[in-house]
PDB file of N, CA and C in Angstrom:
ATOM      1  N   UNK A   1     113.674 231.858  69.335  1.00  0.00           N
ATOM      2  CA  UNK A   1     113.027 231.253  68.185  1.00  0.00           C
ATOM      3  C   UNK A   1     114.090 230.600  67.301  1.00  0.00           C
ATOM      4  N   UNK A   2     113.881 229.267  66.962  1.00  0.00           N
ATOM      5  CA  UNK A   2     114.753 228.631  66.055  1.00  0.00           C
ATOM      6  C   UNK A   2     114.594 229.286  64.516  1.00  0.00           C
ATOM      7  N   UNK A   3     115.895 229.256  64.107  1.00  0.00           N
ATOM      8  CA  UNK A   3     115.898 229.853  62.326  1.00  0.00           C
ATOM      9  C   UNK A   3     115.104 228.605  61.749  1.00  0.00           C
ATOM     10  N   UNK A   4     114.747 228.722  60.930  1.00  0.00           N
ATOM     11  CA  UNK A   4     114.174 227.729  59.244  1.00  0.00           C
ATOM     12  C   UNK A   4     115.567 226.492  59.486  1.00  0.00           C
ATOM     13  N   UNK A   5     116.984 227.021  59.297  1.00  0.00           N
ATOM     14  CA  UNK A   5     117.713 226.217  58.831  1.00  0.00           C
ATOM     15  C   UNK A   5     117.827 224.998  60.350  1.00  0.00           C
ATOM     16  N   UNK A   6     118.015 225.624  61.417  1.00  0.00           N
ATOM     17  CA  UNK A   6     117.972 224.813  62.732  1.00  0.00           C
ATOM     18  C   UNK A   6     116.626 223.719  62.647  1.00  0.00           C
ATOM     19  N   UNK A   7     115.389 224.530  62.066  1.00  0.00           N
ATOM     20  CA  UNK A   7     114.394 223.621  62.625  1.00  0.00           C
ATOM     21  C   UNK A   7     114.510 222.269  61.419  1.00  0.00           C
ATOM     22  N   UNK A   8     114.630 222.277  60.142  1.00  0.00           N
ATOM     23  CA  UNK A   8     114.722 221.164  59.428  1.00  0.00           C
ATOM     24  C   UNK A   8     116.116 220.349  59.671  1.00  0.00           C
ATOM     25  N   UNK A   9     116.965 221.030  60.338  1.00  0.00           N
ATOM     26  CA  UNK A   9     118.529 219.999  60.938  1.00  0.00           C
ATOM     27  C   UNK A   9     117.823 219.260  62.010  1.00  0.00           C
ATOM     28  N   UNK A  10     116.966 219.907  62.862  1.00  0.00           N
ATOM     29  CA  UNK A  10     116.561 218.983  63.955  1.00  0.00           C
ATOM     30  C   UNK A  10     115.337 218.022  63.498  1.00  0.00           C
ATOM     31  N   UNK A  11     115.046 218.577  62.637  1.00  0.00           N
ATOM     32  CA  UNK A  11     114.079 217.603  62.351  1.00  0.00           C
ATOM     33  C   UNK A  11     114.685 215.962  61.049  1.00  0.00           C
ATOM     34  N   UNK A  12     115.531 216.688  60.142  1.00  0.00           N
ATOM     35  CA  UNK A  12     115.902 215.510  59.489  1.00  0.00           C
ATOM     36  C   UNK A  12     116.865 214.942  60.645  1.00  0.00           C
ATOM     37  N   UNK A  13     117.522 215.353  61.675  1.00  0.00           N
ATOM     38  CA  UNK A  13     117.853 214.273  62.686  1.00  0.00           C
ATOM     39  C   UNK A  13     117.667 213.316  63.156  1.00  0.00           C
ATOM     40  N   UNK A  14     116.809 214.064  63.460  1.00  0.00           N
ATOM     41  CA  UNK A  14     114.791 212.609  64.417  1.00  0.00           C
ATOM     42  C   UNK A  14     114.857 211.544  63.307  1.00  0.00           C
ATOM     43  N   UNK A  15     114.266 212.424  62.322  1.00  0.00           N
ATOM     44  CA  UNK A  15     114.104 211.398  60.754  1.00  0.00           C
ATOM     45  C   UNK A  15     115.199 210.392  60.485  1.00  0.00           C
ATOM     46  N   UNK A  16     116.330 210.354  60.478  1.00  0.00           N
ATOM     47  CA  UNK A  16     117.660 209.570  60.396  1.00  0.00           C
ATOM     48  C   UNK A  16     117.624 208.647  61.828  1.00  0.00           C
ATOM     49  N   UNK A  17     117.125 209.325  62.819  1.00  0.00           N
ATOM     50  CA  UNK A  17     117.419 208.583  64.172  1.00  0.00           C
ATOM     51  C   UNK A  17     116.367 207.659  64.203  1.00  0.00           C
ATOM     52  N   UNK A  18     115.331 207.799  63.407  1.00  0.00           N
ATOM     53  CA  UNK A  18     114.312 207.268  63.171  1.00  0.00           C
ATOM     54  C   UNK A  18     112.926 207.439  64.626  1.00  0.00           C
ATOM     55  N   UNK A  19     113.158 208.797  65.035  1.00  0.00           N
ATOM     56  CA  UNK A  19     112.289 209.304  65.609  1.00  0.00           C
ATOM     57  C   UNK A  19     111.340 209.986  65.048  1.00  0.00           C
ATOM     58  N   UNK A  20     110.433 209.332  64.236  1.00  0.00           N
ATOM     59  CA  UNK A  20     109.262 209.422  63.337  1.00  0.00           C
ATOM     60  C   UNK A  20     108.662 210.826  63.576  1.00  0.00           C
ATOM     61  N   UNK A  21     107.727 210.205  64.748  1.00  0.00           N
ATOM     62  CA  UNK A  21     107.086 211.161  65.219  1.00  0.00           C
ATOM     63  C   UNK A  21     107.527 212.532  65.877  1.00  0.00           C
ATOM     64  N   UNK A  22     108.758 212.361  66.597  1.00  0.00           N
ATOM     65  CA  UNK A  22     108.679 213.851  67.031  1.00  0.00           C
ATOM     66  C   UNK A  22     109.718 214.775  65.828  1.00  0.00           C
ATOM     67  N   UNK A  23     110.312 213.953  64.624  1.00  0.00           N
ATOM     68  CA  UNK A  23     110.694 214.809  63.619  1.00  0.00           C
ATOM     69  C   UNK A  23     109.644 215.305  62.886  1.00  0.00           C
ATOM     70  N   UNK A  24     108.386 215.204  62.919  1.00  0.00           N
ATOM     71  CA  UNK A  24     106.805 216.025  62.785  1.00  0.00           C
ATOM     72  C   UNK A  24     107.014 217.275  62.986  1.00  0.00           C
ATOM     73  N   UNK A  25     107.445 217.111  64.537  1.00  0.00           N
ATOM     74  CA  UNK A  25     107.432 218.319  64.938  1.00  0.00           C
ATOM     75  C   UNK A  25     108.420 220.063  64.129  1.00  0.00           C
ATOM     76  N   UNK A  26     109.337 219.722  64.540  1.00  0.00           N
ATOM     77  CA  UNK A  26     110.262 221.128  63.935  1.00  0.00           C
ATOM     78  C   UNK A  26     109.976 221.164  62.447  1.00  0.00           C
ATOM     79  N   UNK A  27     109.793 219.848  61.347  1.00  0.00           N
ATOM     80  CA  UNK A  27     109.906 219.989  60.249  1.00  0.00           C
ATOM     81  C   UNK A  27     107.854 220.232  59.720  1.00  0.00           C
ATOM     82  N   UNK A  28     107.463 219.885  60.287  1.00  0.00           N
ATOM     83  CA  UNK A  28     106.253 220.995  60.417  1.00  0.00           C
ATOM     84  C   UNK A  28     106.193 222.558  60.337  1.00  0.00           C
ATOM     85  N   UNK A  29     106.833 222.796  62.086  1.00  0.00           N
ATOM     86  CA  UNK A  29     107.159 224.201  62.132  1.00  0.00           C
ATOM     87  C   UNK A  29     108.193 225.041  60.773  1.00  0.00           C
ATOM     88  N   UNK A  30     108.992 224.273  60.052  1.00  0.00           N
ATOM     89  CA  UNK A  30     109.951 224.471  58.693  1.00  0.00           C
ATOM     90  C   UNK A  30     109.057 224.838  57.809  1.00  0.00           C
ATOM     91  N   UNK A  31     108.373 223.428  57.461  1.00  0.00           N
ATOM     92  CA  UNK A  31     107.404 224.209  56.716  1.00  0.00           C
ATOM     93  C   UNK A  31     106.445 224.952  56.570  1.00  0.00           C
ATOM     94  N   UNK A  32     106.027 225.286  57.882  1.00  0.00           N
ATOM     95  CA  UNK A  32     104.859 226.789  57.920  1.00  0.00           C
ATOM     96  C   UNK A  32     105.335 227.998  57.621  1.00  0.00           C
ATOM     97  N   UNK A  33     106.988 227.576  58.069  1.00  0.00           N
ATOM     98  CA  UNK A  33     108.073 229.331  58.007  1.00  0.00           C
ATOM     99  C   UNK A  33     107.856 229.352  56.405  1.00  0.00           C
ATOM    100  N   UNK A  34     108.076 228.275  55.771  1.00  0.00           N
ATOM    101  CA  UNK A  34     108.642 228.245  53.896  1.00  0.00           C
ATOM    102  C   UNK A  34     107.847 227.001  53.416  1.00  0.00           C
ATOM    103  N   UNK A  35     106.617 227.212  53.023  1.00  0.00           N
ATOM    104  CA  UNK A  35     106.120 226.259  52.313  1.00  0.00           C
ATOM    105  C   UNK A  35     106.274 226.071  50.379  1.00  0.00           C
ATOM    106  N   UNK A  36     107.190 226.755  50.542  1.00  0.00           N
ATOM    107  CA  UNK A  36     107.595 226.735  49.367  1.00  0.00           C
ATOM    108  C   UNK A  36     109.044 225.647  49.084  1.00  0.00           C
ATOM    109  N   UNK A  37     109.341 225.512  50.114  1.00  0.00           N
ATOM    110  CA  UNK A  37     110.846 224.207  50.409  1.00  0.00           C
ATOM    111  C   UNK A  37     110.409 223.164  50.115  1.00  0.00           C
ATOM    112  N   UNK A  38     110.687 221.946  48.958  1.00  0.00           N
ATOM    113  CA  UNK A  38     110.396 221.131  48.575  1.00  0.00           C
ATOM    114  C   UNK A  38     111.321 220.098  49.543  1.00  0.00           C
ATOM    115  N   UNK A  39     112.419 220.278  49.882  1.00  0.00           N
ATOM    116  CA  UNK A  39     113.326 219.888  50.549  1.00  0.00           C
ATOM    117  C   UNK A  39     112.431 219.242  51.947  1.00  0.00           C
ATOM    118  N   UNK A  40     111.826 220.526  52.689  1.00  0.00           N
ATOM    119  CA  UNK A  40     111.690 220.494  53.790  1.00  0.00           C
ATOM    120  C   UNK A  40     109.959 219.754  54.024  1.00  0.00           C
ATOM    121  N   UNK A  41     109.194 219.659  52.977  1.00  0.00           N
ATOM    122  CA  UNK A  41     108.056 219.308  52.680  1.00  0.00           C
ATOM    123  C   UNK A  41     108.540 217.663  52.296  1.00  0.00           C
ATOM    124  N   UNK A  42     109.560 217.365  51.643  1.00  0.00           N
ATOM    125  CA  UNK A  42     109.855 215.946  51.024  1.00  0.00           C
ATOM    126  C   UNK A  42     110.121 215.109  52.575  1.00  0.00           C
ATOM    127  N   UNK A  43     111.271 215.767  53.464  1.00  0.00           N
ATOM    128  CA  UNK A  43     111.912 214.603  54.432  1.00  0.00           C
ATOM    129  C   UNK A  43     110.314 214.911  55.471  1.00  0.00           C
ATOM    130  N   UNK A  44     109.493 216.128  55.432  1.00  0.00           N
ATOM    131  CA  UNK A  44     108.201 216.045  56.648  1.00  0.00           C
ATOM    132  C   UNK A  44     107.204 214.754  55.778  1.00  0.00           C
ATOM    133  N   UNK A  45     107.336 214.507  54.724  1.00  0.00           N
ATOM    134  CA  UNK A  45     106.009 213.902  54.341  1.00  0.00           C
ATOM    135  C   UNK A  45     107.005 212.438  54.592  1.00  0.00           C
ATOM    136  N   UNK A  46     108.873 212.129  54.289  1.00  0.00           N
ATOM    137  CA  UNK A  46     108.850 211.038  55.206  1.00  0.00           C
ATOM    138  C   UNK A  46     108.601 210.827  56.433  1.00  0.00           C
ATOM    139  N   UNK A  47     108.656 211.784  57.084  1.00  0.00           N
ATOM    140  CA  UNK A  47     108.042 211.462  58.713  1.00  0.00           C
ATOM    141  C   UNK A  47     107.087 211.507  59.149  1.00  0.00           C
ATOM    142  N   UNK A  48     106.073 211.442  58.140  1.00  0.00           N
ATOM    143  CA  UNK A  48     104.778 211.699  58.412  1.00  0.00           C
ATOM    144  C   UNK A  48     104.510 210.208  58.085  1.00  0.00           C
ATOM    145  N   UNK A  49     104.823 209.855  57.114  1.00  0.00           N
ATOM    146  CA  UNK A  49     105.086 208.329  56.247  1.00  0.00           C
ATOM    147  C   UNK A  49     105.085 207.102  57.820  1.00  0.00           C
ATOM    148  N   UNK A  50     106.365 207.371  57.660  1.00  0.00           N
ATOM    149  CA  UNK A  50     106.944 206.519  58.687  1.00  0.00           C
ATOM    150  C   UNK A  50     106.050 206.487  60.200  1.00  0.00           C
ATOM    151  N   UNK A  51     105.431 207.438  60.227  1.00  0.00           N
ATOM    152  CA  UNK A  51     104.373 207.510  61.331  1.00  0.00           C
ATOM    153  C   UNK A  51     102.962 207.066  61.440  1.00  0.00           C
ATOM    154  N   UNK A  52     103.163 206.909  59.992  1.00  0.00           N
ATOM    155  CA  UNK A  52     101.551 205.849  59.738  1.00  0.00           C
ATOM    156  C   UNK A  52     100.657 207.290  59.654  1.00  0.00           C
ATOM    157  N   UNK A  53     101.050 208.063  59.373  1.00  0.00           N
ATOM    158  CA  UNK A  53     100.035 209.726  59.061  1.00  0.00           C
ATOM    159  C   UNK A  53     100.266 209.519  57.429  1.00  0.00           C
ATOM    160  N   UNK A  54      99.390 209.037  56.665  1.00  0.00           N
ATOM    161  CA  UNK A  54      99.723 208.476  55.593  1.00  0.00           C
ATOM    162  C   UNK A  54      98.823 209.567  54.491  1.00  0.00           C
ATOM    163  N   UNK A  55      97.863 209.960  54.985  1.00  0.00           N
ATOM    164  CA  UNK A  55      96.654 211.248  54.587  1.00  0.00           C
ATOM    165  C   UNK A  55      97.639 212.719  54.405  1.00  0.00           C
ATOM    166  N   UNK A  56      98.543 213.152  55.390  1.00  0.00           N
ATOM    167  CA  UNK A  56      99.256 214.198  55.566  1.00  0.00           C
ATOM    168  C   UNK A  56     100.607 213.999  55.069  1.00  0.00           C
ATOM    169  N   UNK A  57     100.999 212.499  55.067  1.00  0.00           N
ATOM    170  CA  UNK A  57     102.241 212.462  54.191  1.00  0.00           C
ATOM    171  C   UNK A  57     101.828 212.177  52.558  1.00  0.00           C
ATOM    172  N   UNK A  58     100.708 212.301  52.303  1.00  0.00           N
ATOM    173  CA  UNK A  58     100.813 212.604  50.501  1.00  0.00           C
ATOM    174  C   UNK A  58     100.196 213.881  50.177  1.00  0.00           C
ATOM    175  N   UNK A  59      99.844 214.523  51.148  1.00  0.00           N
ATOM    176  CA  UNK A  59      99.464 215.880  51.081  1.00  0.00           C
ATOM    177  C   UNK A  59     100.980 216.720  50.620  1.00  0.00           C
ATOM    178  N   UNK A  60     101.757 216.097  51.412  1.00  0.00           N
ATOM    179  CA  UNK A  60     103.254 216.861  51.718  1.00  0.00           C
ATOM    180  C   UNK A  60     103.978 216.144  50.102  1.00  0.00           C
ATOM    181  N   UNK A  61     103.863 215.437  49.558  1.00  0.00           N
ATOM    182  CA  UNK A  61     104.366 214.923  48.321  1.00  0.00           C
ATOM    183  C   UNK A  61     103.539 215.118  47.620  1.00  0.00           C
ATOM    184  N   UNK A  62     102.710 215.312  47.136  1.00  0.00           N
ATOM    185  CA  UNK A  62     101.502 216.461  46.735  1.00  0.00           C
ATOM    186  C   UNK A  62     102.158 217.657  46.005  1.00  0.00           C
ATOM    187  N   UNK A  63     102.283 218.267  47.358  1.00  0.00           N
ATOM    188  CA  UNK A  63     103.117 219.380  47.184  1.00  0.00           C
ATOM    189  C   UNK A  63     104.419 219.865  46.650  1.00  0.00           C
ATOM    190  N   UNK A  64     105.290 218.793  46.753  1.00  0.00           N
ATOM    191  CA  UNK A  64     106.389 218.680  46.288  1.00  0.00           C
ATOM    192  C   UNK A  64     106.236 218.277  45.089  1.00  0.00           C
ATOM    193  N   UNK A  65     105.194 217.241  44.513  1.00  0.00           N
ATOM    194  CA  UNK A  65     104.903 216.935  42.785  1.00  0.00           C
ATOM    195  C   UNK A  65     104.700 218.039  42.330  1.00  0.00           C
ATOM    196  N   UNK A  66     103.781 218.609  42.812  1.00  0.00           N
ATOM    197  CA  UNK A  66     103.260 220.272  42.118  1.00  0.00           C
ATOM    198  C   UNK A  66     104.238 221.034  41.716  1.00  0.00           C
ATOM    199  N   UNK A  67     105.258 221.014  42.746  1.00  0.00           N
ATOM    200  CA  UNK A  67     105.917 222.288  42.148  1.00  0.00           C
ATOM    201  C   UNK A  67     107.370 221.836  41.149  1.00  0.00           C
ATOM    202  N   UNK A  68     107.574 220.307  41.448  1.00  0.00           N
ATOM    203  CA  UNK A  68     108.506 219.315  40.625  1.00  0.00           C
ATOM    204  C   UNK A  68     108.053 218.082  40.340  1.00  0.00           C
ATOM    205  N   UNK A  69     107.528 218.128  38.680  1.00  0.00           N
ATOM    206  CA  UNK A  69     106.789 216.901  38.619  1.00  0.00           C
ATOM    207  C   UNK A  69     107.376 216.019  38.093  1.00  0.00           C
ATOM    208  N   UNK A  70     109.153 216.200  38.244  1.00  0.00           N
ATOM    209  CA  UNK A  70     110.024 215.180  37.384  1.00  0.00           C
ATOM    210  C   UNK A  70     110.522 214.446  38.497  1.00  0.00           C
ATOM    211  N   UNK A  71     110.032 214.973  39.810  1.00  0.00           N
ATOM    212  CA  UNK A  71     110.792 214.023  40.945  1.00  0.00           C
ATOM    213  C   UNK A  71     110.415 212.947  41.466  1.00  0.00           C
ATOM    214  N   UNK A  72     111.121 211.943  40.841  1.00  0.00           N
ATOM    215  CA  UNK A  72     110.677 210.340  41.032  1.00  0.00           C
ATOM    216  C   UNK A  72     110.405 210.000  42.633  1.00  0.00           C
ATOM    217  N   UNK A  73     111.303 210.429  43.103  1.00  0.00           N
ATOM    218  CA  UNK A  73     111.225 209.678  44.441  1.00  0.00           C
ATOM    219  C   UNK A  73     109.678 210.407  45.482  1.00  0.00           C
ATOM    220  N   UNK A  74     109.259 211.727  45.159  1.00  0.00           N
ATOM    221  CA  UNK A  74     108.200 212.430  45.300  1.00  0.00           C
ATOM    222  C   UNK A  74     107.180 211.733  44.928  1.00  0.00           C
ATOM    223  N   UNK A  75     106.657 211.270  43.545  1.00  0.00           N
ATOM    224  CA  UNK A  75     106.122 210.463  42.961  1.00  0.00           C
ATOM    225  C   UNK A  75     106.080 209.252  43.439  1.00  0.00           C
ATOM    226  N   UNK A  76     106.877 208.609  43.446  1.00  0.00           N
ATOM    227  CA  UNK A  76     107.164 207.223  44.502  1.00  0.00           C
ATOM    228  C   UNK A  76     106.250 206.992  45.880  1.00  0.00           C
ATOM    229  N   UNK A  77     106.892 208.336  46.308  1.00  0.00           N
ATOM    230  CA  UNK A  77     106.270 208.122  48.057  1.00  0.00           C
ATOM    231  C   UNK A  77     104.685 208.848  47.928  1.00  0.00           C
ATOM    232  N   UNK A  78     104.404 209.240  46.919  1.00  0.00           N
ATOM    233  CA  UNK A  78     102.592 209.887  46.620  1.00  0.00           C
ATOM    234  C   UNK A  78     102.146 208.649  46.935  1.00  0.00           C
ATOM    235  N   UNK A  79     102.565 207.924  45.478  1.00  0.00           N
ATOM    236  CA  UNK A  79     101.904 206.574  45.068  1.00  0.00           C
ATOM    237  C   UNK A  79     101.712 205.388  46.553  1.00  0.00           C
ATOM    238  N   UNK A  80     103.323 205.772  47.214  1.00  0.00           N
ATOM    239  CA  UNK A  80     102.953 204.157  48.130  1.00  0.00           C
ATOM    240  C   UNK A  80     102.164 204.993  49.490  1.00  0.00           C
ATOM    241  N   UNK A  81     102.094 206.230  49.869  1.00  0.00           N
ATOM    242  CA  UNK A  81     100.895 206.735  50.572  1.00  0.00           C
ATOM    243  C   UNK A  81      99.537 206.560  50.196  1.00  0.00           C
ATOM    244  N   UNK A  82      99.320 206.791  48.777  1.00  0.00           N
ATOM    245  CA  UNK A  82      98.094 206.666  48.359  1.00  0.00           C
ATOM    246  C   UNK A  82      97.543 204.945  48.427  1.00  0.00           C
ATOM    247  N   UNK A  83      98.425 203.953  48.594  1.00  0.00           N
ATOM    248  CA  UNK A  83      98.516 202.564  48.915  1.00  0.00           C
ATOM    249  C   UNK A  83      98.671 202.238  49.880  1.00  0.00           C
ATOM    250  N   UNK A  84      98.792 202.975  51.252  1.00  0.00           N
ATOM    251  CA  UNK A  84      98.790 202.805  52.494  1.00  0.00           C
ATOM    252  C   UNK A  84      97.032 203.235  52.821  1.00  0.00           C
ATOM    253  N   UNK A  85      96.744 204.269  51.550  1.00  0.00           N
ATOM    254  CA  UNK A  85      95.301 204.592  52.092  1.00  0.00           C
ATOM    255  C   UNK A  85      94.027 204.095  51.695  1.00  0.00           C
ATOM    256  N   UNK A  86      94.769 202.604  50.983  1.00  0.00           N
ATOM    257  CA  UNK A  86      93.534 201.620  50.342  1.00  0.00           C
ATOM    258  C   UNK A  86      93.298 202.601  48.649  1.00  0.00           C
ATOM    259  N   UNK A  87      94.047 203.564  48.426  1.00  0.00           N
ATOM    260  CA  UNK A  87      93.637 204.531  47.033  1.00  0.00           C
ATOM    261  C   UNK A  87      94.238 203.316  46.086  1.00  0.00           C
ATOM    262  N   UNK A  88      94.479 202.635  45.853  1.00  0.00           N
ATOM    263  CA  UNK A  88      95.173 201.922  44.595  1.00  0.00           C
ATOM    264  C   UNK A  88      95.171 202.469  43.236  1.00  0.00           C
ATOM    265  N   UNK A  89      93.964 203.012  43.017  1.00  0.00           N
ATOM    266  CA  UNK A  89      93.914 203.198  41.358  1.00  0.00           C
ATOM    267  C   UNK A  89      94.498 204.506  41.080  1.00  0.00           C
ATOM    268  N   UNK A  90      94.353 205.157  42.385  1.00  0.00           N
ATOM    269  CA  UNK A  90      95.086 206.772  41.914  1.00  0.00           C
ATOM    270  C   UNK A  90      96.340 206.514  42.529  1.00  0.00           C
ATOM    271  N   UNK A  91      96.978 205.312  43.331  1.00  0.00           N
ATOM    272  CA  UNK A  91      98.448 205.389  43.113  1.00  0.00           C
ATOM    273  C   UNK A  91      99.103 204.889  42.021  1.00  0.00           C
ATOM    274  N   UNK A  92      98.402 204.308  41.072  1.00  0.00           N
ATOM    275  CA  UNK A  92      98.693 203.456  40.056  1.00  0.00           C
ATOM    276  C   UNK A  92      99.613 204.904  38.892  1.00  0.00           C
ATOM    277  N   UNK A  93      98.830 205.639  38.925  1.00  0.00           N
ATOM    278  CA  UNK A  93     100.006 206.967  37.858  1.00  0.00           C
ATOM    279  C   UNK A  93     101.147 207.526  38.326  1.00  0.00           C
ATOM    280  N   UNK A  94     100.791 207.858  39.693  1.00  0.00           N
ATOM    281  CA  UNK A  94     102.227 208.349  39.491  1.00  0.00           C
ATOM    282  C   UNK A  94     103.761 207.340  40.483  1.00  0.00           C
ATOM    283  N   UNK A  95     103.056 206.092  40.612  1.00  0.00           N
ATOM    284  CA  UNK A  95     104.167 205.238  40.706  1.00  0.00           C
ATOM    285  C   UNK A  95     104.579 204.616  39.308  1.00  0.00           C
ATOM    286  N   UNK A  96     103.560 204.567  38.334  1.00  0.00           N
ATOM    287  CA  UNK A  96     104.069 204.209  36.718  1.00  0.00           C
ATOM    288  C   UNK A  96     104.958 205.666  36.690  1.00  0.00           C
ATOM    289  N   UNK A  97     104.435 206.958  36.727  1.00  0.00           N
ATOM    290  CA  UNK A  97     105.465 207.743  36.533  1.00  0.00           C
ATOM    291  C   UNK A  97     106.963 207.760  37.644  1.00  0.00           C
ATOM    292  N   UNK A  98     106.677 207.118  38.526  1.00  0.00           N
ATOM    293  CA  UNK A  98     107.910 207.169  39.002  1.00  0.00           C
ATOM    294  C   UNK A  98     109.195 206.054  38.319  1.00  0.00           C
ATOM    295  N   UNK A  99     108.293 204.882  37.862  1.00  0.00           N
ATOM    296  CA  UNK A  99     109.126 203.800  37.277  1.00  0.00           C
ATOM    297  C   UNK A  99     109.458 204.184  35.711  1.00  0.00           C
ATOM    298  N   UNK A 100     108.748 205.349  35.224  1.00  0.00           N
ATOM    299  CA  UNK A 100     108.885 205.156  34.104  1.00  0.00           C
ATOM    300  C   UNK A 100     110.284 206.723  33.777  1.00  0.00           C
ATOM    301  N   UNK A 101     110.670 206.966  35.129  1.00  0.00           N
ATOM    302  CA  UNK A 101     111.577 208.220  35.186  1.00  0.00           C
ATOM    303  C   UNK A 101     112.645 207.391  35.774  1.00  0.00           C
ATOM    304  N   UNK A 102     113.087 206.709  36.623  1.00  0.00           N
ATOM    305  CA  UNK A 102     113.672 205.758  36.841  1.00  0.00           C
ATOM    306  C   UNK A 102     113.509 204.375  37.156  1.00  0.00           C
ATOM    307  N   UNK A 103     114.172 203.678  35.739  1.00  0.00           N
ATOM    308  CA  UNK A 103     113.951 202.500  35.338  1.00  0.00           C
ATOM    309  C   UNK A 103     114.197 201.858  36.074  1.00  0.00           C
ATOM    310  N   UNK A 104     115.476 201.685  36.387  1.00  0.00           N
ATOM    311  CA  UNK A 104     116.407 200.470  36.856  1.00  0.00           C
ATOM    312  C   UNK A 104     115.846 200.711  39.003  1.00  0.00           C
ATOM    313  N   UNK A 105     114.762 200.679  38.963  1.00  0.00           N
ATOM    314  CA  UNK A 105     114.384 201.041  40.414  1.00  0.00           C
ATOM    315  C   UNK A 105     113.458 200.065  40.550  1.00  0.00           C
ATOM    316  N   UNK A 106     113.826 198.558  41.173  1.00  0.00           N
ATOM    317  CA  UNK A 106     113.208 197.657  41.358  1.00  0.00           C
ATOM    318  C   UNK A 106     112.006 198.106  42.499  1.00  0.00           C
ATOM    319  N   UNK A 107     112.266 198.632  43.541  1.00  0.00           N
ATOM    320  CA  UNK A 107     111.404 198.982  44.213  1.00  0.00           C
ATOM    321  C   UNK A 107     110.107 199.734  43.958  1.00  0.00           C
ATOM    322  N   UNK A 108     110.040 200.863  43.084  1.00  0.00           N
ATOM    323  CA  UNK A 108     108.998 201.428  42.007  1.00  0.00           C
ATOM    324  C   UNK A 108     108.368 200.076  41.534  1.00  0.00           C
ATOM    325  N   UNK A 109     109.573 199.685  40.759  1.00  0.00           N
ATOM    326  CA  UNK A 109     108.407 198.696  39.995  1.00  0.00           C
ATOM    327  C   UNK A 109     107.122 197.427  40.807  1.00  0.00           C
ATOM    328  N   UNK A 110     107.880 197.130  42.006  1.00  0.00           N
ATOM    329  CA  UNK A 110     107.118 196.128  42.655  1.00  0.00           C
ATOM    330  C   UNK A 110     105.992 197.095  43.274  1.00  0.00           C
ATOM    331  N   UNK A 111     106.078 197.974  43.723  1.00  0.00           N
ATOM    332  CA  UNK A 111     104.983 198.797  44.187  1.00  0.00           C
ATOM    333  C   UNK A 111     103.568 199.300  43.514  1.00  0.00           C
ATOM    334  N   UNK A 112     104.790 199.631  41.811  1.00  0.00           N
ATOM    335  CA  UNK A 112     103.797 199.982  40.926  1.00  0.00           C
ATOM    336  C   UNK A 112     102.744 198.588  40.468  1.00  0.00           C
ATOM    337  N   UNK A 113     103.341 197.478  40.705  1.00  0.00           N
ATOM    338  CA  UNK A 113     102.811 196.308  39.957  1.00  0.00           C
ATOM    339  C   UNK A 113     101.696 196.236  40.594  1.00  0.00           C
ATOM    340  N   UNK A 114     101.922 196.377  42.549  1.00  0.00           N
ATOM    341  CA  UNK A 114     101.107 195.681  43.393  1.00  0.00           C
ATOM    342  C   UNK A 114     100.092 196.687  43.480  1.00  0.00           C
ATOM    343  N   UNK A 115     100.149 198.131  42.900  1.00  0.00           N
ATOM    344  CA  UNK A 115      98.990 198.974  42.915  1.00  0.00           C
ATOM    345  C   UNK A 115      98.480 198.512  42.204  1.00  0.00           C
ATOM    346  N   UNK A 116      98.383 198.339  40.287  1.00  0.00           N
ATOM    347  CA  UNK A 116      97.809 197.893  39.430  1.00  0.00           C
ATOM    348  C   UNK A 116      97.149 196.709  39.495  1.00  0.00           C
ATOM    349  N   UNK A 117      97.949 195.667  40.541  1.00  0.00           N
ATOM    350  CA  UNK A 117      96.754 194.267  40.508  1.00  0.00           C
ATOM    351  C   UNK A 117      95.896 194.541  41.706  1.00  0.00           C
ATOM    352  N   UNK A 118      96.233 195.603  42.430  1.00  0.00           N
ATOM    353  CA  UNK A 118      95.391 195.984  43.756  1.00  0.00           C
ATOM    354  C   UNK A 118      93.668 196.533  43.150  1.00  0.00           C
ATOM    355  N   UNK A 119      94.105 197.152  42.365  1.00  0.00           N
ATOM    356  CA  UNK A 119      93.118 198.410  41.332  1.00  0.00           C
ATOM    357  C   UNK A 119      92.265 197.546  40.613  1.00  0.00           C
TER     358      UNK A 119
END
């Protein structure tokens, strides 16, 4: 049986190698061991992202807002999931909260804009 710490190394691997989908896998299994790892819930909901699982990757940033609601980049990736899922008006808050925690983040802002004229 792989430890917690093995299964999110193999999985932010995939994620960097840009093997989307099968970094699902171990960093899934990570977070069933510790769903309390914001860490390990943040890089699964990018690979969930990147996989076009766009329902289960804001579930996973969800989760990570909940338990840190100052984390922009958490906030960020809610908002542009919730804009992958046609949601516009409920990505519209917390990509304003992501732009409005870090400013100078051109990317927030174009996202946040294109939710608000989406909405």
């Amino acid at each position: 049986m792989e430890s917690l710490y093995e299964l999110f190394c193999a999985g932010t691997a995939l994620l960097e190698a840009g093997d989307y989908h099968a970094a699902t896998i171990p960093l899934t299994r990570a977070r069933d061991l510790s769903p309390e790892q914001t860490s390990i819930r943040e890089a699964l909901g990018r690979a969930l992202f990147r996989s076009r699982r766009f329902r289960e990757a804001a579930d996973e940033f969800e989760a990570v807002v909940e338990r840190y609601p100052t984390n922009d980049y958490a906030l960020f990736c809610l908002g542009r999931s919730l804009q992958m899922l046609g949601r516009h008006r409920e990505a519209c808050r917390p990509l304003a909260l992501a732009c409005t925690m870090a400013p100078r983040r051109g990317d927030y802002r174009l996202y946040r804009d294109r939710a608000r004229a989406a909405a």
